[in-house]
C-alpha atoms as a PDB file:
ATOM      1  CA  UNK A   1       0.000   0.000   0.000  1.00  0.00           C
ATOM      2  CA  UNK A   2       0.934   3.569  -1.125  1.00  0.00           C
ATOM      3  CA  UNK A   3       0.104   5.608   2.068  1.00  0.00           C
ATOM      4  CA  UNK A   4       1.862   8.806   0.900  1.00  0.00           C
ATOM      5  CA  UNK A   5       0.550  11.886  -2.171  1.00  0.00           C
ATOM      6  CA  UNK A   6       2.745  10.767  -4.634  1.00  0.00           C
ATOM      7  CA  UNK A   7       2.596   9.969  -8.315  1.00  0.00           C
ATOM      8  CA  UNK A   8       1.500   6.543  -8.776  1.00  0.00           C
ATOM      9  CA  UNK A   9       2.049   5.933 -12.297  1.00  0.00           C
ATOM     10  CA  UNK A  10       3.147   8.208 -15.259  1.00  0.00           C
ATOM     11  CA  UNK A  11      -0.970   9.421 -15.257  1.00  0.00           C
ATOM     12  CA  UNK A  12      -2.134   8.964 -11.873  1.00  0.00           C
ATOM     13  CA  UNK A  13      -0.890  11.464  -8.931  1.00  0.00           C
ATOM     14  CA  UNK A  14      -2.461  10.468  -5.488  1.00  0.00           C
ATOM     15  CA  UNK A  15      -3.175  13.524  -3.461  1.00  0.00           C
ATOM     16  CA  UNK A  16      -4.199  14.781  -0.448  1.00  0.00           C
ATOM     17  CA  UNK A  17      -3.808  13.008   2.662  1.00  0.00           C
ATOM     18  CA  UNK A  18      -3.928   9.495   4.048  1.00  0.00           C
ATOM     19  CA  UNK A  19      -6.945   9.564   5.696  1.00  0.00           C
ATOM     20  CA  UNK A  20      -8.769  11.163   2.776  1.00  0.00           C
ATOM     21  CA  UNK A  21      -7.304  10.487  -0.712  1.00  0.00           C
ATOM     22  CA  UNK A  22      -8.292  11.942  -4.240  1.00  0.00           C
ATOM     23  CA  UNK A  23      -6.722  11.633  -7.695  1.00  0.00           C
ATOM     24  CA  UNK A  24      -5.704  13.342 -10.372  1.00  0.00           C
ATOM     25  CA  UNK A  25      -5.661  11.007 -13.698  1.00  0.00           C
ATOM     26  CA  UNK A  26      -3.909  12.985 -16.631  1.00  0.00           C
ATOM     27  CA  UNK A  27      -5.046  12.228 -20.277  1.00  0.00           C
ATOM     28  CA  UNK A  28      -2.749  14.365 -22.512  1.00  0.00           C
ATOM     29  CA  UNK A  29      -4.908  16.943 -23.628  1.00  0.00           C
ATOM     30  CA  UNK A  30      -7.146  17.200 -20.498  1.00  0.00           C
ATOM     31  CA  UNK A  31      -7.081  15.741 -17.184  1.00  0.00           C
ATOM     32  CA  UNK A  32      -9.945  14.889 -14.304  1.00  0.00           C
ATOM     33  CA  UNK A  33     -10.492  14.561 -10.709  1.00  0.00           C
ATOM     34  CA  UNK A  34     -11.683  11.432  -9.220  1.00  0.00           C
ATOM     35  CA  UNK A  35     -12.982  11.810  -5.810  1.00  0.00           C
ATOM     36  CA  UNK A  36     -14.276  14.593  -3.730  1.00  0.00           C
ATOM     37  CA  UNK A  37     -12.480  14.142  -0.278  1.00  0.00           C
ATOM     38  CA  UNK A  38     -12.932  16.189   2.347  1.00  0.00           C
ATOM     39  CA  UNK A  39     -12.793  20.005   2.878  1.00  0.00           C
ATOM     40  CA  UNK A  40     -10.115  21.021   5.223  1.00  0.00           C
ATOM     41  CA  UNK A  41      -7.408  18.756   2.426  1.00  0.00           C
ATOM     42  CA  UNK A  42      -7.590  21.463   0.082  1.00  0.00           C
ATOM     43  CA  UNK A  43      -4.987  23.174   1.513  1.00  0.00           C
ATOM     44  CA  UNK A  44      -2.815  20.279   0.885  1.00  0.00           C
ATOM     45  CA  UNK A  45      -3.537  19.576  -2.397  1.00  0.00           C
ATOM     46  CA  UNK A  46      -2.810  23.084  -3.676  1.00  0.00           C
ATOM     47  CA  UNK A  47       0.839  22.556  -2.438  1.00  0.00           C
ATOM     48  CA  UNK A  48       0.482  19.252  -4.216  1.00  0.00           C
ATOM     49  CA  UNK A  49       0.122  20.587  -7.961  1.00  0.00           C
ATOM     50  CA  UNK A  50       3.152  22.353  -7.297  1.00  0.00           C
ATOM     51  CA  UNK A  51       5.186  19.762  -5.932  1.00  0.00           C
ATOM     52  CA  UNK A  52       3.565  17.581  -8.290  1.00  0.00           C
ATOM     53  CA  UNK A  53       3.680  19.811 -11.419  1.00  0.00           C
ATOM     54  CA  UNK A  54       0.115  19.522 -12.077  1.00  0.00           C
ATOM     55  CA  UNK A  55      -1.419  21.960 -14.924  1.00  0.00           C
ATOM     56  CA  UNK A  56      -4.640  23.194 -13.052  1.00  0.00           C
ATOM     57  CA  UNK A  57      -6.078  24.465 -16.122  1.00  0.00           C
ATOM     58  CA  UNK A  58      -5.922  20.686 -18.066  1.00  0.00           C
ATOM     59  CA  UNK A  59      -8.479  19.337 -15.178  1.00  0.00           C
ATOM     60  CA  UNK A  60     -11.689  19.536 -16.814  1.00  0.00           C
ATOM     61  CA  UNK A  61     -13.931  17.328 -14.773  1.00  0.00           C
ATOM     62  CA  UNK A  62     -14.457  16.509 -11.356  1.00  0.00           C
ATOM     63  CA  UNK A  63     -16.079  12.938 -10.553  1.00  0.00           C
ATOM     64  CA  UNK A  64     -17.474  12.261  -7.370  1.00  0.00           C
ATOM     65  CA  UNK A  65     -18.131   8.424  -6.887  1.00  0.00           C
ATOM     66  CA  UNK A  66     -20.660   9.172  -4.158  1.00  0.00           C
ATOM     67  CA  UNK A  67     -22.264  11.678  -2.106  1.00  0.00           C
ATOM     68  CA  UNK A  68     -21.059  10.997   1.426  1.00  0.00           C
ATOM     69  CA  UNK A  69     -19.559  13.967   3.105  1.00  0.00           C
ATOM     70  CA  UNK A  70     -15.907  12.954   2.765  1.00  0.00           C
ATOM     71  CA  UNK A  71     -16.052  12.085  -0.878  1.00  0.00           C
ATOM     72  CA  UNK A  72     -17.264  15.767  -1.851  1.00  0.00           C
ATOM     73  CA  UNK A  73     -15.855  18.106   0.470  1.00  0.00           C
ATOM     74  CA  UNK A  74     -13.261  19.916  -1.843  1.00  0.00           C
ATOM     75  CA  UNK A  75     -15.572  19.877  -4.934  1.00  0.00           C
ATOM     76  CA  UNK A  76     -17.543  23.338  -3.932  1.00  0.00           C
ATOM     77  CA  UNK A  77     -13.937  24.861  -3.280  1.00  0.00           C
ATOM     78  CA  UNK A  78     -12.200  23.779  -7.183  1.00  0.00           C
ATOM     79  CA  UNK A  79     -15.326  24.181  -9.107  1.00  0.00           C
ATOM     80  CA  UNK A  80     -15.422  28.024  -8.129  1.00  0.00           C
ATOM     81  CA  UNK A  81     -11.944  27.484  -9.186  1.00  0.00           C
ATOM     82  CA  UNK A  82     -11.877  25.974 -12.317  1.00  0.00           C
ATOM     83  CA  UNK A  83     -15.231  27.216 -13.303  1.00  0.00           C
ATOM     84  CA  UNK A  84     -14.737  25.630 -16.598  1.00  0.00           C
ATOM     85  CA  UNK A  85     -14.986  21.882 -14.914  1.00  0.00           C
ATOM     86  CA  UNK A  86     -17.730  19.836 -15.520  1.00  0.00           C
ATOM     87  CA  UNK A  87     -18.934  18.074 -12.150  1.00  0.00           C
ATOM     88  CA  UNK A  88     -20.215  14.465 -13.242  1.00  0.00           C
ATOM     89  CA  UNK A  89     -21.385  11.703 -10.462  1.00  0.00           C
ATOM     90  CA  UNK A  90     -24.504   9.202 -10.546  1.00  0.00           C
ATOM     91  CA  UNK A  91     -28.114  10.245 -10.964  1.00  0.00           C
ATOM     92  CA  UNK A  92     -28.943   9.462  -7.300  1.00  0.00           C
ATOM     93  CA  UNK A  93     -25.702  11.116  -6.053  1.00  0.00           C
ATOM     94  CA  UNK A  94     -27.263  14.569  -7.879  1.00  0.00           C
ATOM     95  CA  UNK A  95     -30.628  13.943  -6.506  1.00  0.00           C
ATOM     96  CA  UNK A  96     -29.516  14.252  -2.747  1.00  0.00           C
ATOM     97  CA  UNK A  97     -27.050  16.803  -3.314  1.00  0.00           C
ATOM     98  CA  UNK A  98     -30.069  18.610  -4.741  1.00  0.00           C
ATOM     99  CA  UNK A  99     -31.777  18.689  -0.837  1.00  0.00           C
ATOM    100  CA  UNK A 100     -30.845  21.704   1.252  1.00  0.00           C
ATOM    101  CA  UNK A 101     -31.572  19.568   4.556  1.00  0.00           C
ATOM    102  CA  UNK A 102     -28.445  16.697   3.068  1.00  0.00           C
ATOM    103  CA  UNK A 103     -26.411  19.629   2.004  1.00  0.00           C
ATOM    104  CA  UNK A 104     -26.284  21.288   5.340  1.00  0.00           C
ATOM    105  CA  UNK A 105     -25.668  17.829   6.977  1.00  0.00           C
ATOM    106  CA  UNK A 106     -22.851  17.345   4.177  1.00  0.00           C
ATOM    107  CA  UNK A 107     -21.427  20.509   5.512  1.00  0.00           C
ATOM    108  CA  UNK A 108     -21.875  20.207   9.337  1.00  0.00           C
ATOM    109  CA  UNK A 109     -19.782  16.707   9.018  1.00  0.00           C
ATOM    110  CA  UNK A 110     -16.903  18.224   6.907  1.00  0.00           C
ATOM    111  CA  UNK A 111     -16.591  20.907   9.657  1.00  0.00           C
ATOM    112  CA  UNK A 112     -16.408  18.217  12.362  1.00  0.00           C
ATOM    113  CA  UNK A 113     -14.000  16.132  10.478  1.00  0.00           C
ATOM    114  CA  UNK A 114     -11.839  19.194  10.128  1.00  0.00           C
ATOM    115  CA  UNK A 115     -12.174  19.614  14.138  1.00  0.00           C
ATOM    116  CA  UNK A 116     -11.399  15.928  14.084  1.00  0.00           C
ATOM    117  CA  UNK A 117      -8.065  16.281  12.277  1.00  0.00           C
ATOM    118  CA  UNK A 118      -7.095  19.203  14.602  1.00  0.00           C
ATOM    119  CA  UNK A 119      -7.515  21.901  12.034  1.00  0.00           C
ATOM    120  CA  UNK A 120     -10.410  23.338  13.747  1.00  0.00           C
ATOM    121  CA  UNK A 121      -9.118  26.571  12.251  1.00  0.00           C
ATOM    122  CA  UNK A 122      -9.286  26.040   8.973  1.00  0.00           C
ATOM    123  CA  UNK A 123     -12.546  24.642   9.011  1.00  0.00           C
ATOM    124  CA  UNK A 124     -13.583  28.044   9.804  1.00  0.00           C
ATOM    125  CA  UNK A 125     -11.882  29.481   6.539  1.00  0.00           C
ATOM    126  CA  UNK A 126     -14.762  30.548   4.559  1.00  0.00           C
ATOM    127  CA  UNK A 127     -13.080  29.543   1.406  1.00  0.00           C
ATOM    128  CA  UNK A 128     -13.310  25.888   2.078  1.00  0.00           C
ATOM    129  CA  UNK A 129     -16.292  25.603   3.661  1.00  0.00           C
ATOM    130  CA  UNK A 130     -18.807  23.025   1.691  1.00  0.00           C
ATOM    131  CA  UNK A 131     -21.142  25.092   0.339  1.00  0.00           C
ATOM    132  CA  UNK A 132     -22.797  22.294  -1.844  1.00  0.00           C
ATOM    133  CA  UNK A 133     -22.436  20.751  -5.052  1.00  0.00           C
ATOM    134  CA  UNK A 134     -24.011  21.148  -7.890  1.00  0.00           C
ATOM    135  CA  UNK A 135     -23.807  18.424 -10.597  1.00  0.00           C
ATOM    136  CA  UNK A 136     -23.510  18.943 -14.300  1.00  0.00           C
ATOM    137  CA  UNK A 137     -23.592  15.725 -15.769  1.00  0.00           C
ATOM    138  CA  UNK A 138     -25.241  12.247 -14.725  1.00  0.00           C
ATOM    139  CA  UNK A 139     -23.329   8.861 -15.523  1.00  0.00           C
ATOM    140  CA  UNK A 140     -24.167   5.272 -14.797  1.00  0.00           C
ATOM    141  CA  UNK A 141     -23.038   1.740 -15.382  1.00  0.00           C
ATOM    142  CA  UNK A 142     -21.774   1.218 -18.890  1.00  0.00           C
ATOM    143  CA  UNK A 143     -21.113   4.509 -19.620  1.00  0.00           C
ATOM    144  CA  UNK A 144     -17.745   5.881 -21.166  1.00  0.00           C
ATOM    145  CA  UNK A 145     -15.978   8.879 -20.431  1.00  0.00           C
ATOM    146  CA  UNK A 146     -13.391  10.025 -22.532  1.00  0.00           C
ATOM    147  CA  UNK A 147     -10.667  12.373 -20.333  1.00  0.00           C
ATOM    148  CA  UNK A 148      -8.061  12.929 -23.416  1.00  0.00           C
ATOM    149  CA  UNK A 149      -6.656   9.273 -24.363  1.00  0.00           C
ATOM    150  CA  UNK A 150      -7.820   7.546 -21.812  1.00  0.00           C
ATOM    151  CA  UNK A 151     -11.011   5.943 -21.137  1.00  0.00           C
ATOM    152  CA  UNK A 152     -13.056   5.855 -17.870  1.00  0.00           C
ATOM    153  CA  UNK A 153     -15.520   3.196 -17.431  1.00  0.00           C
ATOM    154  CA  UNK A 154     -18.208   3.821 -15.323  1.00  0.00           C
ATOM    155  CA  UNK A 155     -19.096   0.902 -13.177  1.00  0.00           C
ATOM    156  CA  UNK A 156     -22.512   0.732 -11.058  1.00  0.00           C
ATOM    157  CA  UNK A 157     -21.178  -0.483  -7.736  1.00  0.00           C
ATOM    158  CA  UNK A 158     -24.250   0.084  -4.980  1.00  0.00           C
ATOM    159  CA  UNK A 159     -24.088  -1.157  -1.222  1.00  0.00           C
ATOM    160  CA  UNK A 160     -21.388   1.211   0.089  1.00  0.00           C
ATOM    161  CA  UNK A 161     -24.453   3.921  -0.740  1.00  0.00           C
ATOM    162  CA  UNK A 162     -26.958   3.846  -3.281  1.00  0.00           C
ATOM    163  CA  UNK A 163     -25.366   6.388  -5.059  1.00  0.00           C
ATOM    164  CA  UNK A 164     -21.975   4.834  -5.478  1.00  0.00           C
ATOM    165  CA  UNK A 165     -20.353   4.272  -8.915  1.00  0.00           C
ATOM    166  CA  UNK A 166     -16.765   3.250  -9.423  1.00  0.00           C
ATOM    167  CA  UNK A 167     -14.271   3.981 -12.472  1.00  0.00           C
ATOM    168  CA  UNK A 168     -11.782   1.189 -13.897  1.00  0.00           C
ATOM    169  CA  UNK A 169      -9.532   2.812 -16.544  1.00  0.00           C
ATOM    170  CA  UNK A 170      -8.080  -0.412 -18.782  1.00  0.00           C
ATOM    171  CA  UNK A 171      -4.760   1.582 -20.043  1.00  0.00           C
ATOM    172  CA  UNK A 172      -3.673   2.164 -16.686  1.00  0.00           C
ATOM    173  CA  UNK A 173      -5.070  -1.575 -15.333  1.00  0.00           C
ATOM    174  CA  UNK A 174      -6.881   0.974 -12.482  1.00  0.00           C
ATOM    175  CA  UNK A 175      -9.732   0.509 -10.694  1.00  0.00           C
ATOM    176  CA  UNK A 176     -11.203   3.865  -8.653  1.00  0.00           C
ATOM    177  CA  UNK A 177     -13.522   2.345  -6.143  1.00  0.00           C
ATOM    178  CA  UNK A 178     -13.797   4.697  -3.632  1.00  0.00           C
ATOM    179  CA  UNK A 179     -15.508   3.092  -0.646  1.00  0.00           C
ATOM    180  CA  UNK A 180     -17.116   0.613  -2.556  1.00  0.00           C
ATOM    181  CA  UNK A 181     -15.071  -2.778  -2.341  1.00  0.00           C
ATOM    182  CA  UNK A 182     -13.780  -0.928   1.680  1.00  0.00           C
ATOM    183  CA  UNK A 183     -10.927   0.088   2.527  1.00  0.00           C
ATOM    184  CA  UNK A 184      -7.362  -1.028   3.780  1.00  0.00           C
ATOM    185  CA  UNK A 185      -5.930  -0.096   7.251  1.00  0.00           C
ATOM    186  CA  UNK A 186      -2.814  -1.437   8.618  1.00  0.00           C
ATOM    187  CA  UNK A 187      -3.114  -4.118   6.685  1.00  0.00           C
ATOM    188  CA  UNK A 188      -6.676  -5.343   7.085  1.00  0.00           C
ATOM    189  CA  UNK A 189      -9.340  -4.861   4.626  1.00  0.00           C
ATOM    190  CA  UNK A 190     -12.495  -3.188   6.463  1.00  0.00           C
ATOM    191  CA  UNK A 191     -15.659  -3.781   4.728  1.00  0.00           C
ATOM    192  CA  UNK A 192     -17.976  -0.622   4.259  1.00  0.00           C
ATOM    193  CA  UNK A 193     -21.687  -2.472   3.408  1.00  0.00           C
ATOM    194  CA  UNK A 194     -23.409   0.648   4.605  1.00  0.00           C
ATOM    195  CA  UNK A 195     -26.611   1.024   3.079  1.00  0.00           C
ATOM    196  CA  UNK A 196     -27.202  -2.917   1.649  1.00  0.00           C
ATOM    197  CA  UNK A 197     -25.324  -5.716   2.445  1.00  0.00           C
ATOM    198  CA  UNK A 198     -26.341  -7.817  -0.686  1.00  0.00           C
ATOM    199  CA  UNK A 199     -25.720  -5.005  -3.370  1.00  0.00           C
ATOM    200  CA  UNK A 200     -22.315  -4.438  -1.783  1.00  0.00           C
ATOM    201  CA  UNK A 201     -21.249  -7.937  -1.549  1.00  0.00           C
ATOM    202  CA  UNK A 202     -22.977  -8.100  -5.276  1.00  0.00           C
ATOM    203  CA  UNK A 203     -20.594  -5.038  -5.930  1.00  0.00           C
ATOM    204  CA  UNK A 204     -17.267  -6.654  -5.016  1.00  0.00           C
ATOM    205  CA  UNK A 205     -18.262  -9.985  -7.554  1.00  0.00           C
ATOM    206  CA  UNK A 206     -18.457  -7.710  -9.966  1.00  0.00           C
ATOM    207  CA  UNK A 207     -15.359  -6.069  -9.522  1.00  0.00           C
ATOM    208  CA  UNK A 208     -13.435  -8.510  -9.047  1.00  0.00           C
ATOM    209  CA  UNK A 209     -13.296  -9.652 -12.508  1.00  0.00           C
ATOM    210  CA  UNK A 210     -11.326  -6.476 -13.869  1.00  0.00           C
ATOM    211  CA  UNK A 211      -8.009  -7.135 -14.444  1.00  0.00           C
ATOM    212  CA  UNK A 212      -5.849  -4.418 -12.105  1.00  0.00           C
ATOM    213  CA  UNK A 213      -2.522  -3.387 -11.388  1.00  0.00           C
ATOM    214  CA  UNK A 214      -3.954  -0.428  -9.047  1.00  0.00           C
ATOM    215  CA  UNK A 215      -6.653  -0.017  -6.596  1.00  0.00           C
ATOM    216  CA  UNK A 216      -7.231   2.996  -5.485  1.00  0.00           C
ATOM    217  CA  UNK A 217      -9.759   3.516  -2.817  1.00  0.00           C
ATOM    218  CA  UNK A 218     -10.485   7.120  -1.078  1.00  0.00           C
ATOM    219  CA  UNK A 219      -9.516   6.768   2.302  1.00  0.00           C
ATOM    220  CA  UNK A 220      -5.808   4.820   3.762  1.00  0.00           C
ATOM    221  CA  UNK A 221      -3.794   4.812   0.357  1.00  0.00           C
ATOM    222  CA  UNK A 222      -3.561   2.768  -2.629  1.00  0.00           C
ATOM    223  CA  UNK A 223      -3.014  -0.644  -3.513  1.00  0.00           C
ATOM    224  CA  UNK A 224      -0.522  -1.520  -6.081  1.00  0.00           C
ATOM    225  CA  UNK A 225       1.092  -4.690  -7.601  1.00  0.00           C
ATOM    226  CA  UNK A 226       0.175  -8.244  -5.842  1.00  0.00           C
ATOM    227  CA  UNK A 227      -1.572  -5.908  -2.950  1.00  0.00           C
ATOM    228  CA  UNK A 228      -3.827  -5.044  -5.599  1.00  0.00           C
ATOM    229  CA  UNK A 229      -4.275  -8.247  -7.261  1.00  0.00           C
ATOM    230  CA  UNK A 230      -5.519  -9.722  -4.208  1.00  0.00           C
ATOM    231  CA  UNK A 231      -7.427  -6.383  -3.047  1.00  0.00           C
ATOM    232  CA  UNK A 232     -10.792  -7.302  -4.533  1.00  0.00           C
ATOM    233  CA  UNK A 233     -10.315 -11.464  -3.058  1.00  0.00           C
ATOM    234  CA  UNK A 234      -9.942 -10.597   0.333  1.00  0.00           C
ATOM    235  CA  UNK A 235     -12.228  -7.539   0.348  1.00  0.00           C
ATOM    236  CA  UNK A 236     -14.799 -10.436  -0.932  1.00  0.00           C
ATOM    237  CA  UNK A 237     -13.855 -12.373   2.484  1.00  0.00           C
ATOM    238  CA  UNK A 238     -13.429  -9.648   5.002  1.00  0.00           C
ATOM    239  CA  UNK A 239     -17.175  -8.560   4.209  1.00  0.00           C
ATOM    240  CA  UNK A 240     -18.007 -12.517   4.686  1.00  0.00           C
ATOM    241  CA  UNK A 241     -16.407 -12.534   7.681  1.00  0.00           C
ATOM    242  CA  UNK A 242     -17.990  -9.079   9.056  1.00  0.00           C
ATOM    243  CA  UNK A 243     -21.488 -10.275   7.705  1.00  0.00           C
ATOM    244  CA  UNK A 244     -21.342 -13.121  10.369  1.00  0.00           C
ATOM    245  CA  UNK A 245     -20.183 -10.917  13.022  1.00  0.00           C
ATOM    246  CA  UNK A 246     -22.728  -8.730  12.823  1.00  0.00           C
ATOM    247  CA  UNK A 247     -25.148 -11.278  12.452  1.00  0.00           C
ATOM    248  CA  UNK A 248     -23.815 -13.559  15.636  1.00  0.00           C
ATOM    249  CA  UNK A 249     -24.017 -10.169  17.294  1.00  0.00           C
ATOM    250  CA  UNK A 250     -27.827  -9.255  16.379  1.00  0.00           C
ATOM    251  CA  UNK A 251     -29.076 -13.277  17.017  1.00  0.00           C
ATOM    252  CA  UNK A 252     -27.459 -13.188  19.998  1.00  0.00           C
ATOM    253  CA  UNK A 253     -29.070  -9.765  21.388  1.00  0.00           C
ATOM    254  CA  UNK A 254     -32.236  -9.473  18.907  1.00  0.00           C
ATOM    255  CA  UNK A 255     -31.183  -5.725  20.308  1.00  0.00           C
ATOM    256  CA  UNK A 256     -30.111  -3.808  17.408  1.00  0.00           C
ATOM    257  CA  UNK A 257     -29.280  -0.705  19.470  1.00  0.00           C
ATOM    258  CA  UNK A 258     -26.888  -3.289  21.841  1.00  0.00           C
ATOM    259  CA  UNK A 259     -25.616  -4.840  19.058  1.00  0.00           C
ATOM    260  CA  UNK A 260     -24.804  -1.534  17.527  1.00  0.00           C
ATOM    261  CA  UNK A 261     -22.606  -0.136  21.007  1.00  0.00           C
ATOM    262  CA  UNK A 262     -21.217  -3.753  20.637  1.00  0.00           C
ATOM    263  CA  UNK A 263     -19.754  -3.511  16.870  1.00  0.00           C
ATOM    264  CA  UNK A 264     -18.867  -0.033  16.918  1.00  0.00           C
ATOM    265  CA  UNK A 265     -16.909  -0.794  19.985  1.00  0.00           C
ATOM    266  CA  UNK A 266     -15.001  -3.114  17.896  1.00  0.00           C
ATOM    267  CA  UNK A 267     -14.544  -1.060  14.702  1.00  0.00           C
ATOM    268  CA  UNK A 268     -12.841   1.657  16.711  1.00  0.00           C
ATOM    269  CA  UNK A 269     -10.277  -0.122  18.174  1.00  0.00           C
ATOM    270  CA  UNK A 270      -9.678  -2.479  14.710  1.00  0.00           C
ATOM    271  CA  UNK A 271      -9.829   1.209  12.593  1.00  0.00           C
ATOM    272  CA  UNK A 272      -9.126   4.232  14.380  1.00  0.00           C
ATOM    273  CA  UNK A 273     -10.171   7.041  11.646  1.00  0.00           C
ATOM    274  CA  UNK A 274     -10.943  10.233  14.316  1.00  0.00           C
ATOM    275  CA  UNK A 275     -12.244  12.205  11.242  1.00  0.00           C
ATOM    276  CA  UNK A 276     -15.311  10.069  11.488  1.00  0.00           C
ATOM    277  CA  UNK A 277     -17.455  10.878  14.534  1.00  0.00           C
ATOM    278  CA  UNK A 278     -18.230   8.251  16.305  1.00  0.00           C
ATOM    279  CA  UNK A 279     -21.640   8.859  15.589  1.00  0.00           C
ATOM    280  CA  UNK A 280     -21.447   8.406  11.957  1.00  0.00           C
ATOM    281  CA  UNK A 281     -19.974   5.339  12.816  1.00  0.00           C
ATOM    282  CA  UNK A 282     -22.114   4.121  14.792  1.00  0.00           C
ATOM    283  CA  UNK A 283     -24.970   5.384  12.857  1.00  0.00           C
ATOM    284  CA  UNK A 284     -23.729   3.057   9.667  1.00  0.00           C
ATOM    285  CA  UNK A 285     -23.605   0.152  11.727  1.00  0.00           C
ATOM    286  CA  UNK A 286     -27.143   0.356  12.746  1.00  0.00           C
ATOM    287  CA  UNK A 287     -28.408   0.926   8.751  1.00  0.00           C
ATOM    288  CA  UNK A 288     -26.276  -2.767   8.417  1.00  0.00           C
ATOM    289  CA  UNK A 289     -27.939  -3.962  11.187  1.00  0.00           C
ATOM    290  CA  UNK A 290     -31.382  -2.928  10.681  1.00  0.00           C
ATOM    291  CA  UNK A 291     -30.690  -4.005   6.844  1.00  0.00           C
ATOM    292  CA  UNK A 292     -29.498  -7.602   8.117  1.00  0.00           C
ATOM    293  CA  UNK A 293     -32.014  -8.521  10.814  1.00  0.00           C
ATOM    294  CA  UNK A 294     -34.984  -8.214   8.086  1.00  0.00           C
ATOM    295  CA  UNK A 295     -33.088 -10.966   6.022  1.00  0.00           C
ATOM    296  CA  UNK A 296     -32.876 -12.914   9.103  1.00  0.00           C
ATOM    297  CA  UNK A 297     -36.596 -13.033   9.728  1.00  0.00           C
END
């Protein structure tokens, strides 16, 4: 695992920090975005294009692979940027960044996940606040997108959210899943079945037919070489394994709200990631909960 901004091949530059990670994919003529992150890293990444020597004005999309707080936080920030960007995610993703109520929870989160990260400060800096997104163009699975020579295949990859899509580009043997097939700490694959525990284990069967070199999720670095080879096999058994858990846990309590203090318990010592409250966590691990205890009736 690549833990570090760095470039990762000759058209891929990882930036922004460990904990939230978003890409740059350059395509000769034009280059694109791929991932939102969260606010308080933009600050980061424009030391990054320097260090990096990445042409600003070549970026002519930004792709957000789904509408969870840290996977859109800088978007608000570059489009007033690079007002000439074209902001594509998934049809669903647009429809709930279209509600004011999501928006202003969007924004409340990436101000606590700033406080999180100790730059309280910053998150007060009205220029990278999230002020909301607004998106241009709708993909879904199938589609192409052409960003210069290269091509970006949209992939429908629901479970994480039901607005998550994921991008495999075959020239670069790359697959951007964001938090669809989980992520990687220390290590361990953590599973991120959020919203549906079939679709997302559907998800990583489907995924794990592309043939990759690099996997680069949006949180914890990226996975190259053998690590990514065998990224998509063990994500496919660490979400087996975390199924059972949490289904021990619930037929052992019929208690979702015990089972809940229980699991989240767990995940916070296995992943320590203090830019998530542990409210959000805890609050996902009810939604699997609640989502697995009416297949167990």
């Amino acid at each position: 695992m690549i833990t570090k901004p760095c470039k990762i091949t000759e058209r891929i530059t990882f930036l922004g920090r460990f904990e939230s990670c978003v890409y740059v994919v350059d395509g000769g003529t034009e280059s694109v975005l791929l991932g939102g992150g969260m606010s308080y890293i933009v600050p980061d990444m424009l030391k990054q294009f320097i260090e990096f020597g990445i042409e600003e004005e070549k970026i002519k999309k930004l792709f957000i692979l789904h509408a969870h707080y840290d996977h859109s936080g800088v978007t608000p920030y570059f489009k007033k940027r690079w007002p000439w960007a074209e902001v594509i995610a998934s049809a669903r993703a647009k429809e709930l960044f279209s509600d004011p109520e999501i928006t202003q929870v969007l924004a409340n989160l990436n101000h606590k996940a700033a406080s999180g990260a100790g730059l309280a400060a910053q998150a007060e800096e009205e220029r990278f606040l999230f002020t909301g997104v607004d998106v241009d163009r709708t993909v879904g699975g199938g589609d192409i997108v052409q960003c210069g020579n290269l091509t970006l295949e949209v992939i429908d990859a629901p479970g994480h959210s039901s607005c998550s899509i994921a991008i495999y580009i075959p020239q670069e043997k790359a697959l951007f899943t964001s938090d669809s097939a989980g992520v990687c700490f220390g290590g361990q694959i953590s599973p991120a079945a959020n919203s549906n525990y079939d679709f997302y284990q559907q998800t990583l069967e489907k995924l794990v037919n592309y043939d990759v070199e690099v996997v680069l999720p949006e949180h914890f670095g990226v996975a190259i070489g053998e690590e990514a080879r065998t990224y998509l096999p063990r994500s496919i058994e660490a979400a087996k394994r975390e199924r059972a858990m949490l289904e021990e846990s619930y037929l052992r309590t019929r208690d979702i709200e015990k089972s809940t203090e229980e699991i989240t318990d767990i995940l916070v010592k296995e992943t320590p990631a203090p830019f998530i409250p542990r409210e959000v966590r805890a609050t996902v691990v009810r939604q699997m909960l609640k989502f697995l205890a009416c297949t167990m009736k």
